[in-house]
N, C-alpha and C. Protein backbone atom coordinates (compact mmCIF):
# COMPACT_ATOMS: atom_id res chain seq x y z
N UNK A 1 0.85 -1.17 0.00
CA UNK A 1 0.00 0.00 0.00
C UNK A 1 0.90 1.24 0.00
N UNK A 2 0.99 2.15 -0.91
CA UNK A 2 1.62 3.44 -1.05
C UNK A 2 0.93 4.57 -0.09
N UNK A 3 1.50 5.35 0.67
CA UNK A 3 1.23 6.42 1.27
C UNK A 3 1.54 7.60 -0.08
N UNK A 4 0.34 8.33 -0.13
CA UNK A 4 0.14 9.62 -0.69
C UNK A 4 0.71 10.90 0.08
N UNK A 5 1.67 11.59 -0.75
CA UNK A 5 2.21 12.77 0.22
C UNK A 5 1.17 13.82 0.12
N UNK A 6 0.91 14.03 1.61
CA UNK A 6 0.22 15.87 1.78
C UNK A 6 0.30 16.55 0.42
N UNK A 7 -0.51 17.01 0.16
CA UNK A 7 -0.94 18.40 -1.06
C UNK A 7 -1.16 19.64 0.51
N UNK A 8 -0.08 20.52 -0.41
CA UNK A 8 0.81 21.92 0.91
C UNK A 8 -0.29 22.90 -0.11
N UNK A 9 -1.20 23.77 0.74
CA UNK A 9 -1.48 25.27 -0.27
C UNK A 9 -0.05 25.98 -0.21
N UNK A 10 -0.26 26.99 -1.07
CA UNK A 10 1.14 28.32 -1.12
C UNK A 10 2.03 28.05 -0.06
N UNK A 11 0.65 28.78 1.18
CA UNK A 11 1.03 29.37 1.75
C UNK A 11 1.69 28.14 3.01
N UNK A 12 1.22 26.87 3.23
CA UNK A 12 2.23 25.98 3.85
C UNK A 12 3.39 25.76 3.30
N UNK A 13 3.70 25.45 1.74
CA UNK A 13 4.30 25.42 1.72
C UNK A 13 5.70 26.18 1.72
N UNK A 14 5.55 27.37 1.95
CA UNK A 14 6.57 28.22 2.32
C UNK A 14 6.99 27.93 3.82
N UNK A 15 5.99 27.62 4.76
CA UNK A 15 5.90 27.68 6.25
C UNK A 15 6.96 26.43 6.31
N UNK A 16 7.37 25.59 5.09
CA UNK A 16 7.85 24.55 4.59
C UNK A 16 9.34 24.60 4.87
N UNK A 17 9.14 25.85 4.13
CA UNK A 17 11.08 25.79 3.51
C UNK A 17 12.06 27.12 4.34
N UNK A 18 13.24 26.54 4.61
CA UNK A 18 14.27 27.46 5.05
C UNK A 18 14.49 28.50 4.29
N UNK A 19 14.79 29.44 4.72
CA UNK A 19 15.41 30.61 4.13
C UNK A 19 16.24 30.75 2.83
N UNK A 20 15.58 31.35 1.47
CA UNK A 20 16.20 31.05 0.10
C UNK A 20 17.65 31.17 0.13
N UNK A 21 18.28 31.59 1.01
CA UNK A 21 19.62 31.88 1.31
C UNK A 21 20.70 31.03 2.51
N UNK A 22 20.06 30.16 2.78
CA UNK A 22 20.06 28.83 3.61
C UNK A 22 20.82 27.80 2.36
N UNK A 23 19.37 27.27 1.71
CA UNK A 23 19.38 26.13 0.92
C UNK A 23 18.31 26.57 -0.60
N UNK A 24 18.81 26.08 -1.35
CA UNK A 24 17.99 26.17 -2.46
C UNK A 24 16.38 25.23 -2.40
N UNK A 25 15.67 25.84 -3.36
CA UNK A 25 14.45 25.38 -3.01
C UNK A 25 14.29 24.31 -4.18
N UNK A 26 13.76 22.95 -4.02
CA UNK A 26 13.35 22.17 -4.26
C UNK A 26 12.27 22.23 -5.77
N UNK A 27 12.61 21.52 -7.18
CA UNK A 27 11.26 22.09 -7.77
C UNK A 27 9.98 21.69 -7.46
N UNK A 28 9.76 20.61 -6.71
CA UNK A 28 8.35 20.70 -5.81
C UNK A 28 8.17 21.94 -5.03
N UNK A 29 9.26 22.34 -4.08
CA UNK A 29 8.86 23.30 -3.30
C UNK A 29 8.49 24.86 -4.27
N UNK A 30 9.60 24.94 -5.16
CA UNK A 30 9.23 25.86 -6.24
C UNK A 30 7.94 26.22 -6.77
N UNK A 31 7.06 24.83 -7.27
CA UNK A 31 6.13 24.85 -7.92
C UNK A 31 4.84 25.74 -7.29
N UNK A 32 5.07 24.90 -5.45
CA UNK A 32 4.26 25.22 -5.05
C UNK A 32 4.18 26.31 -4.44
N UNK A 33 5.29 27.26 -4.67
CA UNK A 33 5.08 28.53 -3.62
C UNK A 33 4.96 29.42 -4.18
N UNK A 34 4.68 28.80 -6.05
CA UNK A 34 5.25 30.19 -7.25
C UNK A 34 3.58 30.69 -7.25
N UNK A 35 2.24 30.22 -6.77
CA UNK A 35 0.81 30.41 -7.28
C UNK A 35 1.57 31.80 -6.01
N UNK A 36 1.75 31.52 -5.11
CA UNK A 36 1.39 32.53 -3.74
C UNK A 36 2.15 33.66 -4.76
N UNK A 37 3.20 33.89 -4.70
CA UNK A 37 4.40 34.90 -5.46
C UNK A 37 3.66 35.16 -6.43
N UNK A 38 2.51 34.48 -7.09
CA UNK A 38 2.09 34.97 -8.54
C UNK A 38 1.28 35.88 -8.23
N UNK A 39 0.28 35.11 -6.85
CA UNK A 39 -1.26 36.29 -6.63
C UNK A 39 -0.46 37.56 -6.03
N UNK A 40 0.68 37.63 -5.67
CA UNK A 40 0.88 39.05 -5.12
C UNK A 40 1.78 39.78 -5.87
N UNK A 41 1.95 39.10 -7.29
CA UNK A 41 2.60 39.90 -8.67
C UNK A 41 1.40 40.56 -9.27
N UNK A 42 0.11 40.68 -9.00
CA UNK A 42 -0.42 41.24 -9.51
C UNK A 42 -0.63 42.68 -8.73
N UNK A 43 -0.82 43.98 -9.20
CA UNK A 43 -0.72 45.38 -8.26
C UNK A 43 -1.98 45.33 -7.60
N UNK A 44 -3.57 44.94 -8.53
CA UNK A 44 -4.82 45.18 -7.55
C UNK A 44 -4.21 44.38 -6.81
N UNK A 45 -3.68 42.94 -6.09
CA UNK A 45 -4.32 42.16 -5.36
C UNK A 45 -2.73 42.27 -3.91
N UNK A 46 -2.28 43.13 -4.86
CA UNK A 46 -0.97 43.69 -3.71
C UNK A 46 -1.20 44.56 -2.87
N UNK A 47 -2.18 45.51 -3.73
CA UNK A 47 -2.81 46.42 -3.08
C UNK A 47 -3.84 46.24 -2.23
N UNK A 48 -4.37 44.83 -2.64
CA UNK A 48 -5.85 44.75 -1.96
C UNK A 48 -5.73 44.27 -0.66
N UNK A 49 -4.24 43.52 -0.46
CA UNK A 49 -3.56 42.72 0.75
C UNK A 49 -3.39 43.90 1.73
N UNK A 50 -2.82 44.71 0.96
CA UNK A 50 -2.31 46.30 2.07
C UNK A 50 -3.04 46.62 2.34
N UNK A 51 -4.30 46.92 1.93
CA UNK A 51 -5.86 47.59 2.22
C UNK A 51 -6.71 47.00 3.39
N UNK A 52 -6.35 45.73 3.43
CA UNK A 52 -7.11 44.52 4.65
C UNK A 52 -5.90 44.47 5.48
N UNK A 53 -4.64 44.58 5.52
CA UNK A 53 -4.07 44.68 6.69
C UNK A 53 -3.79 45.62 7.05
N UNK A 54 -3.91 47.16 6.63
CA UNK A 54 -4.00 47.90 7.25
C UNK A 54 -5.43 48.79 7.57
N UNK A 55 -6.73 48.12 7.73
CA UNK A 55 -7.71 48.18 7.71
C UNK A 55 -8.26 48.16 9.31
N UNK A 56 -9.18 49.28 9.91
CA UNK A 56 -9.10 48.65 11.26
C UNK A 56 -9.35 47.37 11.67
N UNK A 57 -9.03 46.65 12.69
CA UNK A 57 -9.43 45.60 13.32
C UNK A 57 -8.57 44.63 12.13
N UNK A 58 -8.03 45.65 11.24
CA UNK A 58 -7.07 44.12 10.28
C UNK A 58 -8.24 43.42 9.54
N UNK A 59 -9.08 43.78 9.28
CA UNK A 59 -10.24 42.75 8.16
C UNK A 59 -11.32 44.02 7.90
N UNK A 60 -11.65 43.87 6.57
CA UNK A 60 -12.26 45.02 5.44
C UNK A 60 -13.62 43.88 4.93
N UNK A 61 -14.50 44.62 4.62
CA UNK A 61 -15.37 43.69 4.33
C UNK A 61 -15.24 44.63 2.43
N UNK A 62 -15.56 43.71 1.83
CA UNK A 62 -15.66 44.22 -0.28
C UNK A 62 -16.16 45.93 0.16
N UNK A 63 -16.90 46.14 0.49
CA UNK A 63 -17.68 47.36 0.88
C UNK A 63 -16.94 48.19 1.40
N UNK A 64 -16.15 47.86 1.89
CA UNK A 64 -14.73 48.71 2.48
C UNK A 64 -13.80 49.00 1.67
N UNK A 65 -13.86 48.28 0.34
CA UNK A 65 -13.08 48.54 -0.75
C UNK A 65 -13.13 48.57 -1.67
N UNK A 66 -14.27 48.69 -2.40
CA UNK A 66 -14.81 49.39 -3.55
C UNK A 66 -14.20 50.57 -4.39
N UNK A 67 -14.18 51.70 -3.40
CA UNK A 67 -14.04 52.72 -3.26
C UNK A 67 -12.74 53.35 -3.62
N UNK A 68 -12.00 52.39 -3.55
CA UNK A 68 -10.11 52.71 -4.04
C UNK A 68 -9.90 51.95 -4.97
N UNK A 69 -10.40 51.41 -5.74
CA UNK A 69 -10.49 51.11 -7.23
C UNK A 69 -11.59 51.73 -8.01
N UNK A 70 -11.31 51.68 -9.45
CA UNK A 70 -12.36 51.99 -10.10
C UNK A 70 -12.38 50.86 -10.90
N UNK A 71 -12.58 49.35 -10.20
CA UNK A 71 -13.25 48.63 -10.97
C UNK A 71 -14.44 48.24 -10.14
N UNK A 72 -15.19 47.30 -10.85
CA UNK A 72 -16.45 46.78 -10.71
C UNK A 72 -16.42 45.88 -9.04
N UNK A 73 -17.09 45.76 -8.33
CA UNK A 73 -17.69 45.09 -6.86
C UNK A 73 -17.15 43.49 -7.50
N UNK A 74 -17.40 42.67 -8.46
CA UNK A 74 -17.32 41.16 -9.05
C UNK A 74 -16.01 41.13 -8.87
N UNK A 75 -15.05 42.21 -9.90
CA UNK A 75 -13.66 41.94 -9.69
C UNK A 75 -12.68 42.21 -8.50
N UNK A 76 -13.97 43.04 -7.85
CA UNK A 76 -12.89 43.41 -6.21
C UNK A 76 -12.95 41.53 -5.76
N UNK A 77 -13.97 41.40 -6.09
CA UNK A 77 -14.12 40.01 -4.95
C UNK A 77 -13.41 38.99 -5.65
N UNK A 78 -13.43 38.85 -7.24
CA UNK A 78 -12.44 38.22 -8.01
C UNK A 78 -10.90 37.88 -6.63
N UNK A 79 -10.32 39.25 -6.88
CA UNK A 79 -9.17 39.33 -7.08
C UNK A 79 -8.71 39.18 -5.07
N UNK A 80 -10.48 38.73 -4.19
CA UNK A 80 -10.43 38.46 -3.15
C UNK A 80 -10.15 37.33 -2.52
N UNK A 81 -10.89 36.52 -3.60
CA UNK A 81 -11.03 35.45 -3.44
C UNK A 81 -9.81 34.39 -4.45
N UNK A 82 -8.92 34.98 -4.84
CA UNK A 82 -7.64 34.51 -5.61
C UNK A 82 -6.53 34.47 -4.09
N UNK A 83 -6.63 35.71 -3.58
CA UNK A 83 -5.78 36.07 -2.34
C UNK A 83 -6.67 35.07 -1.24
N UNK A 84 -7.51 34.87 -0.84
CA UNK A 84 -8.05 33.58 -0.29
C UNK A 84 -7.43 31.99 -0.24
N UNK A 85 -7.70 31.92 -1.32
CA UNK A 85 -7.39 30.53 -2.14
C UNK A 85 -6.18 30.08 -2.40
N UNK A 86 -4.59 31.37 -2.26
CA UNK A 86 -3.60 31.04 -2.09
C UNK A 86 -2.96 30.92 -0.74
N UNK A 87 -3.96 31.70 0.35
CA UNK A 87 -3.85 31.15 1.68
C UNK A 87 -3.12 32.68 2.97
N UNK A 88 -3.65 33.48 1.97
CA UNK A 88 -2.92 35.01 2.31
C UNK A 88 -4.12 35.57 2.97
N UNK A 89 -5.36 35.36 2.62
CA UNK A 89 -6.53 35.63 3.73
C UNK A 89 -7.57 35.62 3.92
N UNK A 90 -8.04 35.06 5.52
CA UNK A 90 -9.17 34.48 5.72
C UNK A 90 -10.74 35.26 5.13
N UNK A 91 -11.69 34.48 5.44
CA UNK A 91 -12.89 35.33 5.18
C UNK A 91 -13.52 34.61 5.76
N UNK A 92 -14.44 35.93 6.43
CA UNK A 92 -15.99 35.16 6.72
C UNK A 92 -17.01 36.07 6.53
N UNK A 93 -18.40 35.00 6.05
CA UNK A 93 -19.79 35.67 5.70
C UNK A 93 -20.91 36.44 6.61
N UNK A 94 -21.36 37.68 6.53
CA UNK A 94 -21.92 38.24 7.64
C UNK A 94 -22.88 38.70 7.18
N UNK A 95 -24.09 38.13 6.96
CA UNK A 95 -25.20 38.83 6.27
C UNK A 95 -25.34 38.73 4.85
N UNK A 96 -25.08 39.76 4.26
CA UNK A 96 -24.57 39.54 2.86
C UNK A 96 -23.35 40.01 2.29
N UNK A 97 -22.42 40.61 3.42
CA UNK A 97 -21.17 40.41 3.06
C UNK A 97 -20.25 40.05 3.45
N UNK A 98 -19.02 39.80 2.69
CA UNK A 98 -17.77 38.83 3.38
C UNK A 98 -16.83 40.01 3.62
N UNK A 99 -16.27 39.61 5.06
CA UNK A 99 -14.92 39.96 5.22
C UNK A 99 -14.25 39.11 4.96
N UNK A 100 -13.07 40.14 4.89
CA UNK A 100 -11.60 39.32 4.82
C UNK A 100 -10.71 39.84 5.53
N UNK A 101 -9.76 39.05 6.09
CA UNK A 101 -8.73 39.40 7.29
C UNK A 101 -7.34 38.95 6.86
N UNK A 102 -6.68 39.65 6.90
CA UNK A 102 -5.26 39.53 7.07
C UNK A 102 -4.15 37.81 7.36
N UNK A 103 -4.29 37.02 7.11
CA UNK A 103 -3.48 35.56 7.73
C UNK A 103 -2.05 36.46 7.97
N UNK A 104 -1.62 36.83 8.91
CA UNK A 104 -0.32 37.43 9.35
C UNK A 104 0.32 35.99 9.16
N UNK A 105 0.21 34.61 9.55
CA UNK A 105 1.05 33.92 9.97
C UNK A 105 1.64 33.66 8.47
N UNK A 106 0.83 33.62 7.47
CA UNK A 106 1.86 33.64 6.00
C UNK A 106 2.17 34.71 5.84
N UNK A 107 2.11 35.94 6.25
CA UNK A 107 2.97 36.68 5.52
C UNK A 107 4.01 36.74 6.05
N UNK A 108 4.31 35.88 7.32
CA UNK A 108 5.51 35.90 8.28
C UNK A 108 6.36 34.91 8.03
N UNK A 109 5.39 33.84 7.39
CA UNK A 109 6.05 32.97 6.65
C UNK A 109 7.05 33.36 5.49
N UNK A 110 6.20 34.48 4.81
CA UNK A 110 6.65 34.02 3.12
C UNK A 110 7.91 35.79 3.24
N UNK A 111 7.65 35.86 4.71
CA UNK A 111 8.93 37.28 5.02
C UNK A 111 10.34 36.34 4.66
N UNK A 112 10.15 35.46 6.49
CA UNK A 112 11.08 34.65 6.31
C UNK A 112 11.71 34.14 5.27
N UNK A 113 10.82 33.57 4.30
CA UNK A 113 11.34 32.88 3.10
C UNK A 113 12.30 33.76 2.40
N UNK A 114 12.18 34.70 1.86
CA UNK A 114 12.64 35.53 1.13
C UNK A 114 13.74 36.92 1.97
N UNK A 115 13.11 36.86 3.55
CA UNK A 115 13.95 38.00 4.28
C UNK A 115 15.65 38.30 4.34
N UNK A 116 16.45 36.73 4.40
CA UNK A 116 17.74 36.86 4.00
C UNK A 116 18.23 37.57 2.94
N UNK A 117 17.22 37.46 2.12
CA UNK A 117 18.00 38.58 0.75
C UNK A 117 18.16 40.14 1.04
N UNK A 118 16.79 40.38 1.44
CA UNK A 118 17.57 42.28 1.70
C UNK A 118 18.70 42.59 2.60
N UNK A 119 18.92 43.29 2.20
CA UNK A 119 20.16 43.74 2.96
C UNK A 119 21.42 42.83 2.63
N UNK A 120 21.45 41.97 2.25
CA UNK A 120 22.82 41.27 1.95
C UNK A 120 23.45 41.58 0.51
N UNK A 121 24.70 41.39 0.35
CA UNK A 121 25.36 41.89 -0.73
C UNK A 121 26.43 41.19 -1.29
């Protein structure tokens, strides 16, 4: 009988790996940490991360952010629910709208991952 390895989202799998400046990363580990690095290559959804963590109480409900884009309510939540799904932040339903909150513990993760590089030369 074969044991099946864990399927890691993004954002474990960074919580995964040592410091890019440690050890090189693995192309499994690669594969899987490139969706997270991708959703926050985009500017709305870089921006939309900054907007919910620096939002009071750290969580914005869509309605809270409408207003600093000029796109449509569908694509705010689009580009909400991409940042969701790679594991960057939570949500929950309140009526008829969703917040979303901040997951600090990946972005502390995916600091680490990448933090050895600044500043070194």
């Amino acid at each position: 009988m074969s044991k099946s390895l864990p399927v890691l989202t993004p954002v474990e799998a960074v919580a995964c790996c040592s410091p890019l400046t440690q050890e090189p990363l693995s192309s499994d580990q690669a594969e899987r940490i490139a969706p997270l690095l991708k959703a926050l290559a985009d500017p709305v959804r870089l921006r939309l991360l900054s907007l919910v963590a620096s939002h009071a109480d750290g969580e914005a409900c869509v309605c809270d952010l409408n207003d600093a884009f000029d796109l449509s309510q569908p694509t705010i939540s689009h580009h909400l629910k991409v940042l969701h799904e790679v594991g960057l932040l939570d949500r929950s339903k309140r009526g008829v709208w969703v917040y979303y909150a901040i997951r600090r513990s990946a972005l502390a993760d995916l600091g680490a991952l990448i933090g050895g590089v600044a500043g070194e030369r």
